[in-house]
C-alpha atoms as a PDB file:
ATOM      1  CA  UNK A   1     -77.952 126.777  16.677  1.00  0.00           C
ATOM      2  CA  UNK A   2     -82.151 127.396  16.302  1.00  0.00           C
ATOM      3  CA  UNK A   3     -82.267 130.991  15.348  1.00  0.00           C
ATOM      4  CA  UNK A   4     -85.914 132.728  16.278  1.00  0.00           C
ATOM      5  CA  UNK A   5     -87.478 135.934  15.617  1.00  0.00           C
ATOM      6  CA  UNK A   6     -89.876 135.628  18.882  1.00  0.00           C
ATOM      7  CA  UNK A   7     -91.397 132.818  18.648  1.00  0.00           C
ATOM      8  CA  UNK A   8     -91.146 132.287  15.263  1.00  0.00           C
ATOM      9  CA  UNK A   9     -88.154 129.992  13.787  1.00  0.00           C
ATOM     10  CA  UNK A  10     -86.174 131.558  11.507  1.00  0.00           C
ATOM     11  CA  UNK A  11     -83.843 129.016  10.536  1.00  0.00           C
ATOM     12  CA  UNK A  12     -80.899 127.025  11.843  1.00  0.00           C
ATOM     13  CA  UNK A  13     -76.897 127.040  11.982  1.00  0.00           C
ATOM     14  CA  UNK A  14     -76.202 123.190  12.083  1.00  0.00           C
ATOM     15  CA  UNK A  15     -73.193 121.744  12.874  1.00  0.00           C
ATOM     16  CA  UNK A  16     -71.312 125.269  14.817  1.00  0.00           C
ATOM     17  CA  UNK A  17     -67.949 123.556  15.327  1.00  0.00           C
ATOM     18  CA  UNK A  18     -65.974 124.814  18.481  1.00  0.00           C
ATOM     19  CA  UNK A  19     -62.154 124.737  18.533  1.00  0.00           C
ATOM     20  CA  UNK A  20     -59.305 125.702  20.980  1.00  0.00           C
ATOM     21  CA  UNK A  21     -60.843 124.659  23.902  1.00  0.00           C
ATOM     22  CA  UNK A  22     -63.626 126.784  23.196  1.00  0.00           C
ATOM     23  CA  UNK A  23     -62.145 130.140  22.422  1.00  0.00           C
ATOM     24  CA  UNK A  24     -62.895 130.085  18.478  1.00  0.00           C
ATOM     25  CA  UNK A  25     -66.172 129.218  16.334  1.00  0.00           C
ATOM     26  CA  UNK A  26     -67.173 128.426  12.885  1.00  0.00           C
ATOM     27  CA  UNK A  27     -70.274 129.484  11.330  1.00  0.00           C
ATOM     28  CA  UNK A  28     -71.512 128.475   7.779  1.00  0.00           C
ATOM     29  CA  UNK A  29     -74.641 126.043   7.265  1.00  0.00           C
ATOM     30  CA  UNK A  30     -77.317 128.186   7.196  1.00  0.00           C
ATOM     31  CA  UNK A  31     -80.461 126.622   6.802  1.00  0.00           C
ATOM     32  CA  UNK A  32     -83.274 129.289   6.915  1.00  0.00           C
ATOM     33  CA  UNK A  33     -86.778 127.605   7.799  1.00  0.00           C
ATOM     34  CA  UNK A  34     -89.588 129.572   5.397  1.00  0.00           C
ATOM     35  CA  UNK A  35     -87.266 130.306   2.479  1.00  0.00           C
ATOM     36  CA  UNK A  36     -89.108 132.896   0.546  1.00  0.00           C
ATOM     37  CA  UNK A  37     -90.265 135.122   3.667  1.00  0.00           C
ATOM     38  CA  UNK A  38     -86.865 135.093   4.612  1.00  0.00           C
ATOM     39  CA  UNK A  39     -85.561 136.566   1.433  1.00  0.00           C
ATOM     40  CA  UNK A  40     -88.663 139.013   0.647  1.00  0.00           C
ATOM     41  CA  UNK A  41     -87.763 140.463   4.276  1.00  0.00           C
ATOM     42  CA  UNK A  42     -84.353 141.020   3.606  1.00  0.00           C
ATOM     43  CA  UNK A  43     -82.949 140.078   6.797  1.00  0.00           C
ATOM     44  CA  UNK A  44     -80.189 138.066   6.245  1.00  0.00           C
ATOM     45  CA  UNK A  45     -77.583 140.665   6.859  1.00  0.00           C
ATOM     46  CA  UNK A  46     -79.077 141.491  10.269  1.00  0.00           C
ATOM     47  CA  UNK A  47     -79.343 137.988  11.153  1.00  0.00           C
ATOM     48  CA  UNK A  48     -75.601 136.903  11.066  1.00  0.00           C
ATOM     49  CA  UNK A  49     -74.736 140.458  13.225  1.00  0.00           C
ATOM     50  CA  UNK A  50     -77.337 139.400  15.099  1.00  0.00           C
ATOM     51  CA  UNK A  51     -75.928 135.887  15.769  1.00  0.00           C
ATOM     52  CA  UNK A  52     -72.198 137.022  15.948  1.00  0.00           C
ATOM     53  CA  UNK A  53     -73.554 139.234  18.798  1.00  0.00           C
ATOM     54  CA  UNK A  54     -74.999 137.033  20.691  1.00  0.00           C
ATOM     55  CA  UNK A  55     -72.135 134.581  20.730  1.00  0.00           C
ATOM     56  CA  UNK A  56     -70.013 137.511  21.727  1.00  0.00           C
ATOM     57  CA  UNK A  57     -72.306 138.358  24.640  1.00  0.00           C
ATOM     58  CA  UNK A  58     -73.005 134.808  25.827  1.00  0.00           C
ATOM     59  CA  UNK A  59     -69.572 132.989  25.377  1.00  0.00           C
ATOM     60  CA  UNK A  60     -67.128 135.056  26.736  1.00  0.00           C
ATOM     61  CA  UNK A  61     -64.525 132.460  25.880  1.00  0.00           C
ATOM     62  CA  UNK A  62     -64.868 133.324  22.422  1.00  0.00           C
ATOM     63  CA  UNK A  63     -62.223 135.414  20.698  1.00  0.00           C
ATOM     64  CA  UNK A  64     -62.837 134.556  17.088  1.00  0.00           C
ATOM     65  CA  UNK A  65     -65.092 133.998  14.621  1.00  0.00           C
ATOM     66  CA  UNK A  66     -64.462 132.719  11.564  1.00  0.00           C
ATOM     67  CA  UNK A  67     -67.136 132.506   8.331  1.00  0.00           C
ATOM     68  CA  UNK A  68     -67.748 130.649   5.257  1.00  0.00           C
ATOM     69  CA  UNK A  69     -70.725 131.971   3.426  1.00  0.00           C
ATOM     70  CA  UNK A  70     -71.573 130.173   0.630  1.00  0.00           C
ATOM     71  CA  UNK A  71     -75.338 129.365   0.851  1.00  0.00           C
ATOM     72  CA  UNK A  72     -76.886 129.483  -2.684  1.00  0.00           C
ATOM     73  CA  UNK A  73     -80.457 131.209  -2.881  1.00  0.00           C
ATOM     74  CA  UNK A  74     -82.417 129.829  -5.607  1.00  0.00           C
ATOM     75  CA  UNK A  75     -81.958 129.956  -9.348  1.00  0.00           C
ATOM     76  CA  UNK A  76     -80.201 133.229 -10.075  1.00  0.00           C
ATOM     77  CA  UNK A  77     -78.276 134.794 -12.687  1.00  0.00           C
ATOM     78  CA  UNK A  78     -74.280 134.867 -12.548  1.00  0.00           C
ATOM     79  CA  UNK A  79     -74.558 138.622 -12.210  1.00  0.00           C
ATOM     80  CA  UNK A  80     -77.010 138.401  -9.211  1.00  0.00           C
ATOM     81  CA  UNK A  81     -73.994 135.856  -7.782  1.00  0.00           C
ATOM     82  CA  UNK A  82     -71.071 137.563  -7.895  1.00  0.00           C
ATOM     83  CA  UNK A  83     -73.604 140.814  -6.072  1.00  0.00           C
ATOM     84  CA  UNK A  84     -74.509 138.678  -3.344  1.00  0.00           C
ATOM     85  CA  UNK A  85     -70.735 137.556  -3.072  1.00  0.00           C
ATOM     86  CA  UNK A  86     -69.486 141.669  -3.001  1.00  0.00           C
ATOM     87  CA  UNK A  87     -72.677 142.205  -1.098  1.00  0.00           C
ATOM     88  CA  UNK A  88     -71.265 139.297   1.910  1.00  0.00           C
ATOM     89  CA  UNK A  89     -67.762 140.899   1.514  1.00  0.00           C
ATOM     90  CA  UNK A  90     -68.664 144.276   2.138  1.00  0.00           C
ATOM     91  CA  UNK A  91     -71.335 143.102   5.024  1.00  0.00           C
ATOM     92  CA  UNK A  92     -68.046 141.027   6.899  1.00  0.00           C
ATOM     93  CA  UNK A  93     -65.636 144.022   6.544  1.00  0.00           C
ATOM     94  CA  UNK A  94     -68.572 146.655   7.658  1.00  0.00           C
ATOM     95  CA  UNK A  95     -68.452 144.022  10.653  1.00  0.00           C
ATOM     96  CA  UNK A  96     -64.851 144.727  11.445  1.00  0.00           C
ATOM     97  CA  UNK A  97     -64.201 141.060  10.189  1.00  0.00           C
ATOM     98  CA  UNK A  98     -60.431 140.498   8.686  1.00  0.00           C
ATOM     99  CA  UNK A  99     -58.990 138.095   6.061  1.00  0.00           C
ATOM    100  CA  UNK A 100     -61.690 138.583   3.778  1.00  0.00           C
ATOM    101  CA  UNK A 101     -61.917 136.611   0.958  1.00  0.00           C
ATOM    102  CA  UNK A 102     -64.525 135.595  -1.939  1.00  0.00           C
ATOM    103  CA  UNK A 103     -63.485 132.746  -4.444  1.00  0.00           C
ATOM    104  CA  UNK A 104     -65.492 130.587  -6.825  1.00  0.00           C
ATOM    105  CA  UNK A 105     -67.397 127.701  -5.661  1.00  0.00           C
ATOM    106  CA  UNK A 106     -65.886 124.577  -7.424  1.00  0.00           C
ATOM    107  CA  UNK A 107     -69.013 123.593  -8.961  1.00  0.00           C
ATOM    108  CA  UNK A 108     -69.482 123.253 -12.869  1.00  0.00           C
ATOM    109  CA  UNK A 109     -73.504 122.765 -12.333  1.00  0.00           C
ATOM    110  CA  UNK A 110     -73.658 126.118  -9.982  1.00  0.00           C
ATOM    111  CA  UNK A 111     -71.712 128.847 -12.448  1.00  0.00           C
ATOM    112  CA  UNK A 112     -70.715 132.120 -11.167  1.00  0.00           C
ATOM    113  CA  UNK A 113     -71.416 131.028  -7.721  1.00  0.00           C
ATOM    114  CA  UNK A 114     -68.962 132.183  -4.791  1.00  0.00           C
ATOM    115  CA  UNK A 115     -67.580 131.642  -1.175  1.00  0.00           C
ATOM    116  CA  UNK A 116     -66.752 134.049   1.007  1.00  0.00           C
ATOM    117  CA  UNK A 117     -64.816 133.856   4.175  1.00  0.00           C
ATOM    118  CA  UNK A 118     -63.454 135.964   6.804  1.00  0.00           C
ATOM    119  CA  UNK A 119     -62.303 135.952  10.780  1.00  0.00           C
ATOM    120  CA  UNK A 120     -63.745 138.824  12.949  1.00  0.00           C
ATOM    121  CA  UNK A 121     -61.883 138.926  16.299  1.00  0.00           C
ATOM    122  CA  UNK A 122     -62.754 140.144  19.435  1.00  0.00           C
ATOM    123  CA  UNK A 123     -60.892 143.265  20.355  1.00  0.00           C
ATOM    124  CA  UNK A 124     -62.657 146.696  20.403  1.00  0.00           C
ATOM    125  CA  UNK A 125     -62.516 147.964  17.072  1.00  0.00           C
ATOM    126  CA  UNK A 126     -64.361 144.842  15.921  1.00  0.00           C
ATOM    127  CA  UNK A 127     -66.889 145.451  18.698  1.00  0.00           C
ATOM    128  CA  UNK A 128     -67.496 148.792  17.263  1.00  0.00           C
ATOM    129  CA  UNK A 129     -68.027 147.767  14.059  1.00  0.00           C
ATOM    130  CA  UNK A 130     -70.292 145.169  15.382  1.00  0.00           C
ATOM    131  CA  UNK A 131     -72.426 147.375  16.824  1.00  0.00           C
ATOM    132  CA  UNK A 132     -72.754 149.751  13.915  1.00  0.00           C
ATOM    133  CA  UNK A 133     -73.456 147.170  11.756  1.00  0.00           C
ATOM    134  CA  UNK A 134     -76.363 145.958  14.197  1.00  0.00           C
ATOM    135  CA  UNK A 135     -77.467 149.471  14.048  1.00  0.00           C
ATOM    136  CA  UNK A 136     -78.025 150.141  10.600  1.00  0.00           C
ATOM    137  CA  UNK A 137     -79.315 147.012   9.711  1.00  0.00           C
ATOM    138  CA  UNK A 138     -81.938 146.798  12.584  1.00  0.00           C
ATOM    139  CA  UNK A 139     -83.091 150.093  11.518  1.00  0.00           C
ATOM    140  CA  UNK A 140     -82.983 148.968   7.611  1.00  0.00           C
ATOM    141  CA  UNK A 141     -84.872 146.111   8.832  1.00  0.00           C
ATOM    142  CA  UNK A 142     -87.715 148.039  10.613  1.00  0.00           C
ATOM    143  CA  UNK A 143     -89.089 149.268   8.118  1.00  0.00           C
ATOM    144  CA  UNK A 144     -89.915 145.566   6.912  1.00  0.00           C
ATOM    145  CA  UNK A 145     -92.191 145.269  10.219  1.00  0.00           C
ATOM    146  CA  UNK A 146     -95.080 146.503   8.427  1.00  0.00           C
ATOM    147  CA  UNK A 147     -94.833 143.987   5.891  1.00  0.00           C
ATOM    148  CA  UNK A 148     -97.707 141.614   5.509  1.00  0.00           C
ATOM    149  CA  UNK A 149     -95.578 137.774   5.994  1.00  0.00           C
ATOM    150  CA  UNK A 150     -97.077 134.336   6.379  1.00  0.00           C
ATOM    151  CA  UNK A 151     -95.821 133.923  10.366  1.00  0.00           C
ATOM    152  CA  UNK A 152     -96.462 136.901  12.874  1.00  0.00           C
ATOM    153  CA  UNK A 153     -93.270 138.047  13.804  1.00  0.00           C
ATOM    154  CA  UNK A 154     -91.304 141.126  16.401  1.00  0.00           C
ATOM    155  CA  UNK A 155     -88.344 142.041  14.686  1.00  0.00           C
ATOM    156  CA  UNK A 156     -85.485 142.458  17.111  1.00  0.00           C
ATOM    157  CA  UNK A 157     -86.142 139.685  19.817  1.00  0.00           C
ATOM    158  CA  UNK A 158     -83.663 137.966  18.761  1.00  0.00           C
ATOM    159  CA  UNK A 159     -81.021 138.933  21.768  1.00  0.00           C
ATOM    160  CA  UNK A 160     -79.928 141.759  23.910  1.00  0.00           C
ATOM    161  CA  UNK A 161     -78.074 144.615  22.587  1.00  0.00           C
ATOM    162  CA  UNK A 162     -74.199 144.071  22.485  1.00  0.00           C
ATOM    163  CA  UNK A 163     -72.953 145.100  26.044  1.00  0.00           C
ATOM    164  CA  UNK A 164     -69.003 145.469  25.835  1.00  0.00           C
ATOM    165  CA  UNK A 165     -67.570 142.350  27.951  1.00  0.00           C
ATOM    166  CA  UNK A 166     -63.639 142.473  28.858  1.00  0.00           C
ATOM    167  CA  UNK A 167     -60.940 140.781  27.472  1.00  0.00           C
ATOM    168  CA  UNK A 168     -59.672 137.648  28.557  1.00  0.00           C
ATOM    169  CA  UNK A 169     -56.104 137.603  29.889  1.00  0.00           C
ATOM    170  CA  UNK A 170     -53.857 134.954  27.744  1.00  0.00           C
ATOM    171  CA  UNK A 171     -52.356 132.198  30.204  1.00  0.00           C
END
């Protein structure tokens, strides 16, 4: 999965496995393409509501979601770890995601560093929450627009607004 912020590449999802005959998916290898923009902008949170909502409005077949968010960002203290952990917990739960859960990376080399994991489902209090989420953090991220970067960029462009889609009936 390319993500772009207009035309400008923001990074990639690579694999997205699909199970169930389509109905759940698995993000977790984030690879964003200009590293240091990408933190300086702040727009990480934004960018995984902003991907979970356009799965949900494009593949109507999908009734889960599940996350493992692990992605180390640079050299940084075991402090600024276990913040960006909390910080990933808090985001996935804001997002009406359940089963929540942060736990050490098994990694002597990378102390301090975490995974966290979750499932959001679709149903409408997740949808909700979604949508919140996509709120706040589009107009957190706003502000950022007047930020000199190193690639021109319209913040926002990266899908439609999340338009309520009904349920699937189980077989």
């Amino acid at each position: 999965m390319h993500i772009h912020e207009g035309p400008l590449r923001v990074g990639v999802i690579d694999p997205v496995p699909v199970q169930r005959g389509g109905s759940e998916v698995h993000l977790e290898h984030f690879v964003p393409t200009h590293a240091a923009d990408y933190r300086k902008r702040q727009i990480g949170r934004l960018m995984l509501a902003e991907v979970v909502s356009f799965i949900v409005e494009n593949f109507t077949q999908v009734q889960a979601i599940s996350f493992t968010l692990g992605r180390d960002i640079g050299d940084t203290s075991t402090n600024d770890r276990t913040q960006r952990a909390s910080t990933r917990s808090a985001l996935l739960q804001r997002m009406g995601a359940s089963h929540v859960l942060s736990a050490p990376k098994p990694d002597a080399a990378q102390e301090g560093h975490f995974v966290v994991t979750g499932i959001w489902e679709y149903n409408p209090a997740s949808v909700a929450a979604l949508a919140e989420v996509l709120r706040v953090e589009r107009e957190l991220c706003a502000g950022f627009a007047s930020m000199p970067r190193s690639v021109p960029s319209r913040l926002g462009s990266w899908t439609r607004r999340l338009l309520p889609r009904p349920r699937r009936q189980a077989s």
